[in-house]
Structure formats: C-alpha cells, structure tokens
Protein backbone atom coordinates (compact mmCIF):
# COMPACT_ATOMS: atom_id res chain seq x y z
CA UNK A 1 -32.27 1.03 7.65
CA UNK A 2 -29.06 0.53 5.82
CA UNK A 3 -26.52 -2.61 5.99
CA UNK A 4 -22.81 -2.31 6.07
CA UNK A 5 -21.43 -4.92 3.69
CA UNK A 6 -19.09 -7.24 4.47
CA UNK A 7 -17.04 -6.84 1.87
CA UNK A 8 -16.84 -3.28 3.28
CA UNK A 9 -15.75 -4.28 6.38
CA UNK A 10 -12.82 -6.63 5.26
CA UNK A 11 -11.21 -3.66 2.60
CA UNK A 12 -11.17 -1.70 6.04
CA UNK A 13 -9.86 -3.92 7.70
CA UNK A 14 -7.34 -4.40 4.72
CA UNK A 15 -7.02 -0.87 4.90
CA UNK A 16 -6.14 -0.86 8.86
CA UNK A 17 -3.48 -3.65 8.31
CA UNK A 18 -2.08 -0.95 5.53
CA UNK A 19 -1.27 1.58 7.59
CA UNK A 20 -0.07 -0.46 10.48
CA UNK A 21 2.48 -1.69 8.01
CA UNK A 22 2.88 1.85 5.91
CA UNK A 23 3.46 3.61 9.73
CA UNK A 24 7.42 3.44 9.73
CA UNK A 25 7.55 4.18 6.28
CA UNK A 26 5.86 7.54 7.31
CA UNK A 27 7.63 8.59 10.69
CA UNK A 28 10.77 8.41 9.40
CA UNK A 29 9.98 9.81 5.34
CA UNK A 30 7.97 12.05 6.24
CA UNK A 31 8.08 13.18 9.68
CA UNK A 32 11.83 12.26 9.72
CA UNK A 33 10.22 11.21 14.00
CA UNK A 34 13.40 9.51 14.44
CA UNK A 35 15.82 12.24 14.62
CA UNK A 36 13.06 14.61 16.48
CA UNK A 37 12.97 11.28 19.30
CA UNK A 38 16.62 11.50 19.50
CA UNK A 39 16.22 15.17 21.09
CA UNK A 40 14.29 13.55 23.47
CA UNK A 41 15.43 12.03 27.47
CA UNK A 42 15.82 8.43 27.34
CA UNK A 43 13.19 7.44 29.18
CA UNK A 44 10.60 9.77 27.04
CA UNK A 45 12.21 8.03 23.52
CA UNK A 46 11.01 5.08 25.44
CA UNK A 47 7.36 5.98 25.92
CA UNK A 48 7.28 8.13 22.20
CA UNK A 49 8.36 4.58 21.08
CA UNK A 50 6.08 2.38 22.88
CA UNK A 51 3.33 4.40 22.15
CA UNK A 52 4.11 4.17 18.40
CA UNK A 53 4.35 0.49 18.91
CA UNK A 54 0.70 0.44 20.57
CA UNK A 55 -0.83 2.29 17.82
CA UNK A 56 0.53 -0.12 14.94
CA UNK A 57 -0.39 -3.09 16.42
CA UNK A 58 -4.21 -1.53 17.20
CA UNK A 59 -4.42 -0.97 13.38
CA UNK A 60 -3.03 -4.10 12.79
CA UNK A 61 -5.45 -6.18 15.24
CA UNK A 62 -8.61 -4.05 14.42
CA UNK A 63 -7.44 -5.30 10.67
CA UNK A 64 -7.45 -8.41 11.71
CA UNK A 65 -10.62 -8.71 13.61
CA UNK A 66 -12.40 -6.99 10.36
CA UNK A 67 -10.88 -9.20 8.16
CA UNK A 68 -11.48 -12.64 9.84
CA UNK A 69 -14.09 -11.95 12.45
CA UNK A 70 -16.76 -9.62 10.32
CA UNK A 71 -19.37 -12.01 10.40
CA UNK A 72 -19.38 -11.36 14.43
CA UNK A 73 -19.14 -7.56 13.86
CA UNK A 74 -22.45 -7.56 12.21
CA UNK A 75 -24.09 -9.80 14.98
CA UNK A 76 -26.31 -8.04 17.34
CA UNK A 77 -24.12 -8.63 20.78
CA UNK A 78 -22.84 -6.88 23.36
CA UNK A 79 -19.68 -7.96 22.59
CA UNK A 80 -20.28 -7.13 19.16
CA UNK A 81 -21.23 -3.78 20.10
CA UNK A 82 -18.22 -2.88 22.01
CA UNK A 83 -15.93 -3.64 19.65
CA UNK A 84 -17.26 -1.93 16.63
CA UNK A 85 -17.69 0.89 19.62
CA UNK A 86 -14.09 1.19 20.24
CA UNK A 87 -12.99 0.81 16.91
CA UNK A 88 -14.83 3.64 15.56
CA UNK A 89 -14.16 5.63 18.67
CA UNK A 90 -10.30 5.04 17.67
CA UNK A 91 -10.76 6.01 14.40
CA UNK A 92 -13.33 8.95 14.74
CA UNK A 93 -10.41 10.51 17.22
CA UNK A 94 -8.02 9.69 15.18
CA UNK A 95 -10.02 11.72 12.25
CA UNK A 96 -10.76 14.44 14.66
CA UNK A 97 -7.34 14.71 15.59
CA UNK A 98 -6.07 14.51 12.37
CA UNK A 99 -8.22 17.80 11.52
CA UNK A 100 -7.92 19.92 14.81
CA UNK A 101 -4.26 19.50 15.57
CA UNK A 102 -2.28 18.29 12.94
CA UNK A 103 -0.98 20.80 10.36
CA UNK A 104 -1.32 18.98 7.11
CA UNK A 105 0.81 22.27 5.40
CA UNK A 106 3.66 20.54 7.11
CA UNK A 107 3.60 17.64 4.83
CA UNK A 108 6.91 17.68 2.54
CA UNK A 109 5.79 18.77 -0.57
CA UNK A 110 7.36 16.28 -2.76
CA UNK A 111 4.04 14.98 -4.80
CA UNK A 112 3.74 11.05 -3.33
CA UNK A 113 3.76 12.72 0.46
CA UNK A 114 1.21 14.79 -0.61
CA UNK A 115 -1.34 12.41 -2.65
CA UNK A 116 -0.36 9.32 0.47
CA UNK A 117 -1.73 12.17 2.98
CA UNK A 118 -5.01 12.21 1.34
CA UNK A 119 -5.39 8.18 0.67
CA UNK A 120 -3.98 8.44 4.28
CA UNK A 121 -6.81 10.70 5.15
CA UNK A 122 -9.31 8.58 3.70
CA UNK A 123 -8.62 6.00 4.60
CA UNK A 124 -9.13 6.86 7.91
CA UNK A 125 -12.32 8.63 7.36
CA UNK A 126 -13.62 5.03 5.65
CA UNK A 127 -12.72 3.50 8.76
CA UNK A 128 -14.40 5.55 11.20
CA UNK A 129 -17.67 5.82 8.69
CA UNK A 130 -17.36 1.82 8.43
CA UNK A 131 -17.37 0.87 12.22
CA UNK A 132 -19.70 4.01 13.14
CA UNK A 133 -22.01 2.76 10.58
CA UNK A 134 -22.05 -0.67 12.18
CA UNK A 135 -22.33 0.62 15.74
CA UNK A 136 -25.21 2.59 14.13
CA UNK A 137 -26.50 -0.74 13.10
CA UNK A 138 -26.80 -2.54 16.57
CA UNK A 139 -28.20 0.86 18.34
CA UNK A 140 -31.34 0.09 16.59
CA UNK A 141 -31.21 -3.26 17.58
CA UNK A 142 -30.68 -2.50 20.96
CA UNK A 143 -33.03 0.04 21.72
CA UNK A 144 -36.16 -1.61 20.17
C-alpha cells in the first residue's frame, strides 16, 4: 500500500493557497470576467461575485488545513476522512470540469496565459491525485 508524504501534502496545500491568491489575477487578465459581470443584472453580479469569493477562500482554507493540519489528514478518522473526501471531491470536479466544459482554445494566446493554463492545470490535477490518494489511504483502513 502506498503513503502520501507529507511533504506532498503541504506543496498542495501551498499550491491551493496559489491559486486562491493567483484567481483575480486570472478573471480579469485573462477572462477579462469583470467587464462580462458588468453585462450582467445587479443582483446576478452579486451572486457571480459571491460565488467567486466562495471559491477563493475554499482554496485558500483547504491550503491552509494541508499546510498546518497534515499530520491529522493522514490520521485514520472519520473526521479525517471527510475532509480529505471533500477536498478531493472539490478538486476532482474541478478537474472534470475543467476538461468537459471549459474550452481551453479560448485562452489568449499571448505565451505566459498559455504555459499558467497548464501549471494551472496541474496543479489542479496534483491536488485532486494528492487528497484522492489520501482518501484512498483511510478506505483501507476503514474497511478492514
């Protein structure tokens, strides 16, 4: 049976804290989401907003939690469990999101956008192997 490091789990959760702080660079270079949220009605630029909020402060606290908190990642708990459940449920759907419905041909094509959408890619890809791998981990554990 295989082991994920520690030392694994804190560069993703360095990595997670990354793109919670790299995500307004990116709406607004690359996806220039500002002015399409303008088009919006007020109360749906509300929600597009809020939700934008929600989703940088998930990669920020799942950062967090890997960074400071690994040790009780890798303990065989419930709570444990769910965590590293939910995290790499976040980050598989965000990877099989990322693949079925966002058209990556859409990227500017300035060089940077293009080589940050494949560290972007990744990195999210590390993150989903990372936390499955550790939910992987406990299954054993749990059904023995």
């Amino acid at each position: 049976m295989f082991t994920i490091p520690n030392w694994l789990i804190v560069v993703a959760g360095i990595g997670q804290i990354f793109t919670a702080m790299i995500y307004p660079y990116i709406r607004h270079q690359v996806f220039d989401w500002y002015n399409d949220v303008t088009k919006l009605k007020p109360l749906n630029q509300e929600i597009a907003k809020t939700y934008g909020r929600y989703i940088q402060g998930l990669n920020f606290s799942f950062g967090l939690i890997a960074i400071f908190l690994y040790n009780g990642l890798q303990q065989n708990t419930r709570l444990a469990f769910a965590l590293t459940a939910l995290i790499a449920a976040y980050w598989t759907g965000k990877v099989a999101t990322q693949i079925t419905y966002y058209p990556m041909y859409t990227i500017p094509k300035k060089w940077h956008f293009k080589i940050g959408s494949y560290f972007m890619n990744i990195l999210f890809m590390l993150f989903a192997t990372v936390f499955t791998g550790l939910v992987i981990q406990k299954l054993k554990f749990f059904f023995t």
